[in-house]
C-alpha atoms as a PDB file:
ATOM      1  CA  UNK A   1      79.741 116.493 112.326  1.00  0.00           C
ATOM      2  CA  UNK A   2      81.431 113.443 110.624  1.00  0.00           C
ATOM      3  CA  UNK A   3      85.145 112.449 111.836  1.00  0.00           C
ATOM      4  CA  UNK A   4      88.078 113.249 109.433  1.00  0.00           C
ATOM      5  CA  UNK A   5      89.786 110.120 109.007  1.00  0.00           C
ATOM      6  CA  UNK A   6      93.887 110.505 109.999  1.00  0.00           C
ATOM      7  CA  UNK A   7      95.897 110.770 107.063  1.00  0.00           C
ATOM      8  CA  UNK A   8      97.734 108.077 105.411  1.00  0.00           C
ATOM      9  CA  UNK A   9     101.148 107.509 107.038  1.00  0.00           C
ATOM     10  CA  UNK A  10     103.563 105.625 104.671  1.00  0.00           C
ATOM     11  CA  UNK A  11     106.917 106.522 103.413  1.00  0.00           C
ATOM     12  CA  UNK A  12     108.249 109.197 101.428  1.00  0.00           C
ATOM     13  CA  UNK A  13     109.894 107.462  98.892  1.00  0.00           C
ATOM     14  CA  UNK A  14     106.502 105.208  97.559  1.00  0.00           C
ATOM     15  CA  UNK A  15     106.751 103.596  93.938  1.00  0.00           C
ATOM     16  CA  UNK A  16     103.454 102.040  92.593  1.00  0.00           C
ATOM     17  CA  UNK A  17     103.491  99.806  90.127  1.00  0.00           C
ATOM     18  CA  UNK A  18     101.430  97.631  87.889  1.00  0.00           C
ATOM     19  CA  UNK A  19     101.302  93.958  90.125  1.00  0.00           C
ATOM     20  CA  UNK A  20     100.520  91.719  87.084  1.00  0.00           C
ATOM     21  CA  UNK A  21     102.858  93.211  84.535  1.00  0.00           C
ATOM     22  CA  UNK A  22     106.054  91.137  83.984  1.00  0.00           C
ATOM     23  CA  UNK A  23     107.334  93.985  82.888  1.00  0.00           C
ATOM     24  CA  UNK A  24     106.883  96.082  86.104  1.00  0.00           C
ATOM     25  CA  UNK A  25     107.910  93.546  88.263  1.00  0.00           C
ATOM     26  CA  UNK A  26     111.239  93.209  86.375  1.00  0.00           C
ATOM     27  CA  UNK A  27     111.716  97.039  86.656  1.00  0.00           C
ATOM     28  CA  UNK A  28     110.616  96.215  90.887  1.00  0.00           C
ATOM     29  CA  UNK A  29     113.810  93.899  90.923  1.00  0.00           C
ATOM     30  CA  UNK A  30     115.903  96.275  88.868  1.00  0.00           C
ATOM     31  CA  UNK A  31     115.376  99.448  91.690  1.00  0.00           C
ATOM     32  CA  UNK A  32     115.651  96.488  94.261  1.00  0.00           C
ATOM     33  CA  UNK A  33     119.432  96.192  93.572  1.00  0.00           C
ATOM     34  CA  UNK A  34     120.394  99.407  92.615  1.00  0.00           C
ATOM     35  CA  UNK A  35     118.358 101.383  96.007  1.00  0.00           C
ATOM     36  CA  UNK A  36     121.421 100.680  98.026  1.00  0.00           C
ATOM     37  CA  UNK A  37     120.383 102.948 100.694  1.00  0.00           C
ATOM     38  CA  UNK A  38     116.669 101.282 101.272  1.00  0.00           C
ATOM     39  CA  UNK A  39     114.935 104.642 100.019  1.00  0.00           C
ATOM     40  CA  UNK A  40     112.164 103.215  97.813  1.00  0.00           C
ATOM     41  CA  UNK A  41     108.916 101.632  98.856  1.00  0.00           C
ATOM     42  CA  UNK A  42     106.363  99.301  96.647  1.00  0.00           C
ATOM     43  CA  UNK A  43     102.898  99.317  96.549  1.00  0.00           C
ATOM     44  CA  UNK A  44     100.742  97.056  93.741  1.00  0.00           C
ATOM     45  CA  UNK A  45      98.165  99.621  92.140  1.00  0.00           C
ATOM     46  CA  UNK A  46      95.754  97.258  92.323  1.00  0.00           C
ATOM     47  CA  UNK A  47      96.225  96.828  95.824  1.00  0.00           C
ATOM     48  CA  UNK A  48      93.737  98.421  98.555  1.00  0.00           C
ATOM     49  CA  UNK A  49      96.606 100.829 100.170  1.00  0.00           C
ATOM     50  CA  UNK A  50      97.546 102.349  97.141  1.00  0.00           C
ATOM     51  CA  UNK A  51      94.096 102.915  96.211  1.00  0.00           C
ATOM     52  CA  UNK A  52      93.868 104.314  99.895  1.00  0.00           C
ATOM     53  CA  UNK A  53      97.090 106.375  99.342  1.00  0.00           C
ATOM     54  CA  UNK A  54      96.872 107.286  95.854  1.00  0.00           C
ATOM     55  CA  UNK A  55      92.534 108.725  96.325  1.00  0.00           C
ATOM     56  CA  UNK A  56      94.028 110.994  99.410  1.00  0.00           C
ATOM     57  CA  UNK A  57      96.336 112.712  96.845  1.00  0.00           C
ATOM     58  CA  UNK A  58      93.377 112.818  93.976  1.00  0.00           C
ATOM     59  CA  UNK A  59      94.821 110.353  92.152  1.00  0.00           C
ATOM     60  CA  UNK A  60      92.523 107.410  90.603  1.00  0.00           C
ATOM     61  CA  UNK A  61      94.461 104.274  91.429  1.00  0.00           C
ATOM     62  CA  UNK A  62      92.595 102.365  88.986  1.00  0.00           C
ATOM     63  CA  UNK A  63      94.579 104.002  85.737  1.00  0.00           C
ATOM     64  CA  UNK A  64      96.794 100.990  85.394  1.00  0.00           C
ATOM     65  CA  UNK A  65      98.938 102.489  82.447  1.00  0.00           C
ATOM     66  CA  UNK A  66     101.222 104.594  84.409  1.00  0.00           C
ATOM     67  CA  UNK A  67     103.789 103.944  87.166  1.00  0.00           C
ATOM     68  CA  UNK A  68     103.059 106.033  90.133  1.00  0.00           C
ATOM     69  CA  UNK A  69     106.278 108.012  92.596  1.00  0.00           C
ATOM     70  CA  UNK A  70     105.232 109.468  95.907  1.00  0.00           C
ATOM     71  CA  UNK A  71     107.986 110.988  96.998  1.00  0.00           C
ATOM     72  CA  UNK A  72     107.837 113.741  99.778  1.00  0.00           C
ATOM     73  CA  UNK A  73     104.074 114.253  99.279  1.00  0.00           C
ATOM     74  CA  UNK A  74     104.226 115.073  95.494  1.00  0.00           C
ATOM     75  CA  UNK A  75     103.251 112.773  93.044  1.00  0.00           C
ATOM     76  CA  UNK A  76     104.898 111.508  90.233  1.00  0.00           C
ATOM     77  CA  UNK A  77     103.238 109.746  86.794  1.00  0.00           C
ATOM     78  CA  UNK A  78     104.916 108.306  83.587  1.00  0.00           C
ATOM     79  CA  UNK A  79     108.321 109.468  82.269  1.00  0.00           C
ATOM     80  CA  UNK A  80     108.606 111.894  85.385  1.00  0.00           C
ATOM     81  CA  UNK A  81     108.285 109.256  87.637  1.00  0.00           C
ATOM     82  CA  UNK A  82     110.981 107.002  85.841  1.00  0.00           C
ATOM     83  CA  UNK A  83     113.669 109.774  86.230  1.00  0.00           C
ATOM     84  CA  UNK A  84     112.656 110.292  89.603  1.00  0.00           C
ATOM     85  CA  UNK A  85     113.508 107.076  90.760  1.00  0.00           C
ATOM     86  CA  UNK A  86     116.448 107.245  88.797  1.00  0.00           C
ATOM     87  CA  UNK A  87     117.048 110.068  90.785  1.00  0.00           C
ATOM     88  CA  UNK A  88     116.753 107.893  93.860  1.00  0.00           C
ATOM     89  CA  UNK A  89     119.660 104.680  92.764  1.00  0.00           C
ATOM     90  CA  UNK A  90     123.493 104.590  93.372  1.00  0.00           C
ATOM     91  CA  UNK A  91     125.867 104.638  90.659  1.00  0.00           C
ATOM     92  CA  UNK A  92     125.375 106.326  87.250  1.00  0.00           C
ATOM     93  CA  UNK A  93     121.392 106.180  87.073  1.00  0.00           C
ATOM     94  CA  UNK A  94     120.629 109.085  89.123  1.00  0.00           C
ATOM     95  CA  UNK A  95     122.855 110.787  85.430  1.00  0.00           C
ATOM     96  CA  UNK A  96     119.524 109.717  83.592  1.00  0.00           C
ATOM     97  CA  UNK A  97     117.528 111.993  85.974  1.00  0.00           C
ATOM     98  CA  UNK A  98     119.560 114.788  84.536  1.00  0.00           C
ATOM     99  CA  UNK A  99     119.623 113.978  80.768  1.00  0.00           C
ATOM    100  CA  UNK A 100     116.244 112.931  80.754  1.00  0.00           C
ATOM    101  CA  UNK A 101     114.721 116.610  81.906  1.00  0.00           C
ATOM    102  CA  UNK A 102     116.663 117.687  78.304  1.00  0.00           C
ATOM    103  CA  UNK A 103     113.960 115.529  76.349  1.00  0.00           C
ATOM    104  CA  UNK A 104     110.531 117.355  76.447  1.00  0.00           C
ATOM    105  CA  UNK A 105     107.742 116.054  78.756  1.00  0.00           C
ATOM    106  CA  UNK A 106     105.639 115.338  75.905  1.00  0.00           C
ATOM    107  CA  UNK A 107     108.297 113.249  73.969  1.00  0.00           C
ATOM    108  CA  UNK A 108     109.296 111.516  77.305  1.00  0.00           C
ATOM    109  CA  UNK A 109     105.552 110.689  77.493  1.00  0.00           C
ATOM    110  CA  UNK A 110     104.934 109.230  73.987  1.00  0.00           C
ATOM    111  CA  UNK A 111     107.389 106.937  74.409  1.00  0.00           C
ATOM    112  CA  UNK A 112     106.351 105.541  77.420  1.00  0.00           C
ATOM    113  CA  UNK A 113     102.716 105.388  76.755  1.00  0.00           C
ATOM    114  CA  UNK A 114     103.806 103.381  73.307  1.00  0.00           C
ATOM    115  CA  UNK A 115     105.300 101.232  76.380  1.00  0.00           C
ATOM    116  CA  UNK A 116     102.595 100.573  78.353  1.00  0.00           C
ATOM    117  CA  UNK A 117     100.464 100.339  75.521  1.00  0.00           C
ATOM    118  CA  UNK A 118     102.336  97.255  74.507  1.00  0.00           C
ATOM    119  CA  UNK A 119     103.848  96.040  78.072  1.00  0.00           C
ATOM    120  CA  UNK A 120     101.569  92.729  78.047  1.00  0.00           C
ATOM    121  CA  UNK A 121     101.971  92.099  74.632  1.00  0.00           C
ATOM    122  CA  UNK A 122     105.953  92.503  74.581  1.00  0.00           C
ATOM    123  CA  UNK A 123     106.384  91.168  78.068  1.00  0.00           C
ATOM    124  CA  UNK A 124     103.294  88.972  79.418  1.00  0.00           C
ATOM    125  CA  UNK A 125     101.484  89.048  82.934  1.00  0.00           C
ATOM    126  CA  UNK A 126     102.975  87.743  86.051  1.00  0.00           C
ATOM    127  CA  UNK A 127     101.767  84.389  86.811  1.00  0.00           C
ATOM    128  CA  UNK A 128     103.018  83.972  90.198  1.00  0.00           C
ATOM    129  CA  UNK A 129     104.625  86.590  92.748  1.00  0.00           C
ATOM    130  CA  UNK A 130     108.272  86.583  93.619  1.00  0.00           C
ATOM    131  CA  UNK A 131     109.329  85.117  97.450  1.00  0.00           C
ATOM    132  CA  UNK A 132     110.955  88.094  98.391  1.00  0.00           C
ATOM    133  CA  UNK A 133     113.740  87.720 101.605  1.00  0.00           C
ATOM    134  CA  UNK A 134     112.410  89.169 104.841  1.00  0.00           C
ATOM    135  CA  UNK A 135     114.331  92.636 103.998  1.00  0.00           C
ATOM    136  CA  UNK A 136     112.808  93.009 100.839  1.00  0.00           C
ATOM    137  CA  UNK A 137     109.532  92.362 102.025  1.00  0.00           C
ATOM    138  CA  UNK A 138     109.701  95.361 104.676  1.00  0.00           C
ATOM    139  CA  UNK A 139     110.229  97.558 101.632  1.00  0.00           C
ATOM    140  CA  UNK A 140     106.515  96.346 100.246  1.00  0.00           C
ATOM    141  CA  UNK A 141     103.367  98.303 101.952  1.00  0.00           C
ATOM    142  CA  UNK A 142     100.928  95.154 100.819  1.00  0.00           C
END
C-alpha cells in the first residue's frame, strides 16, 4: 500500500504570479501596499511550491500566462483572479470586484490574455529580484 503524502499546508489567501515578468512583479508591489491587513501570500509559478501546491489542486503550474488566486481552497485564473484580489485590498479596489462581475467572463478574459500575450514585450523581464524587508518576506512561500 503506498503512503498518501499530507496535504499541502499554506495559506488561504495564495497569489501566484509570473517571477520574471516586470509586469507581475509591479502588480506584487501594488497588492503589497494596498493588503493592509497582511491577507495575501506570493508564490513564483515557476517556483517548486507552487508547482507542489498548484498539481494538488489539478492545476499545471507550468501555464505561465495566467495569474493564479488560492483563496480558501478554490482556485482562481485570469480576470477572476484579478477581481478577487481586488476583493482582498483596503480602500476603493475591493469596488472593482463588484463592477468587474458586470463585464462578461469571456470579455474580462480577452482582455487579459491580449495582456499577457504582450506583458514581456510592453513591460520586459525582471532582471534582478526586489530586497524585500523582513515583513514582506514572511508574506512570500519561496
Amino acid at each position: 500500500m503506498k503512503p498518501t503524502s499530507a496535504p499541502l499546508q499554506h495559506p488561504d489567501n495564495l497569489l501566484f504570479f509570473d517571477g520574471e515578468c516586470h509586469m507581475c512583479n509591479s502588480a506584487v508591489q501594488f497588492v503589497l501596499k494596498r493588503d493592509s491587513s497582511g491577507a495575501i501570500h506570493f508564490a513564483s509559478l515557476q517556483s517548486e511550491t507552487a508547482k507542489q501546491i498548484l498539481s494538488s489542486h489539478q492545476y499545471d503550474a507550468t501555464q505561465l500566462s495566467s495569474v493564479v488566486f488560492l483563496a480558501n481552497g478554490r482556485l482562481y485564473t485570469k480576470s477572476d483572479a484579478v477581481l478577487q484580489v481586488a476583493r482582498k485590498l483596503s480602500g476603493a479596489w475591493p469596488l472593482c470586484f463588484y463592477l468587474g462581475r458586470f463585464l462578461p467572463r469571456p470579455a474580462r478574459d480577452f482582455i487579459y490574455d491580449w495582456v499577457a500575450r504582450n506583458r514581456y514585450r510592453w513591460f520586459g523581464k525582471q532582471e534582478q529580484c526586489m530586497l524585500p524587508t523582513r515583513e514582506i518576506k514572511a508574506r512570500f512561500l519561496d
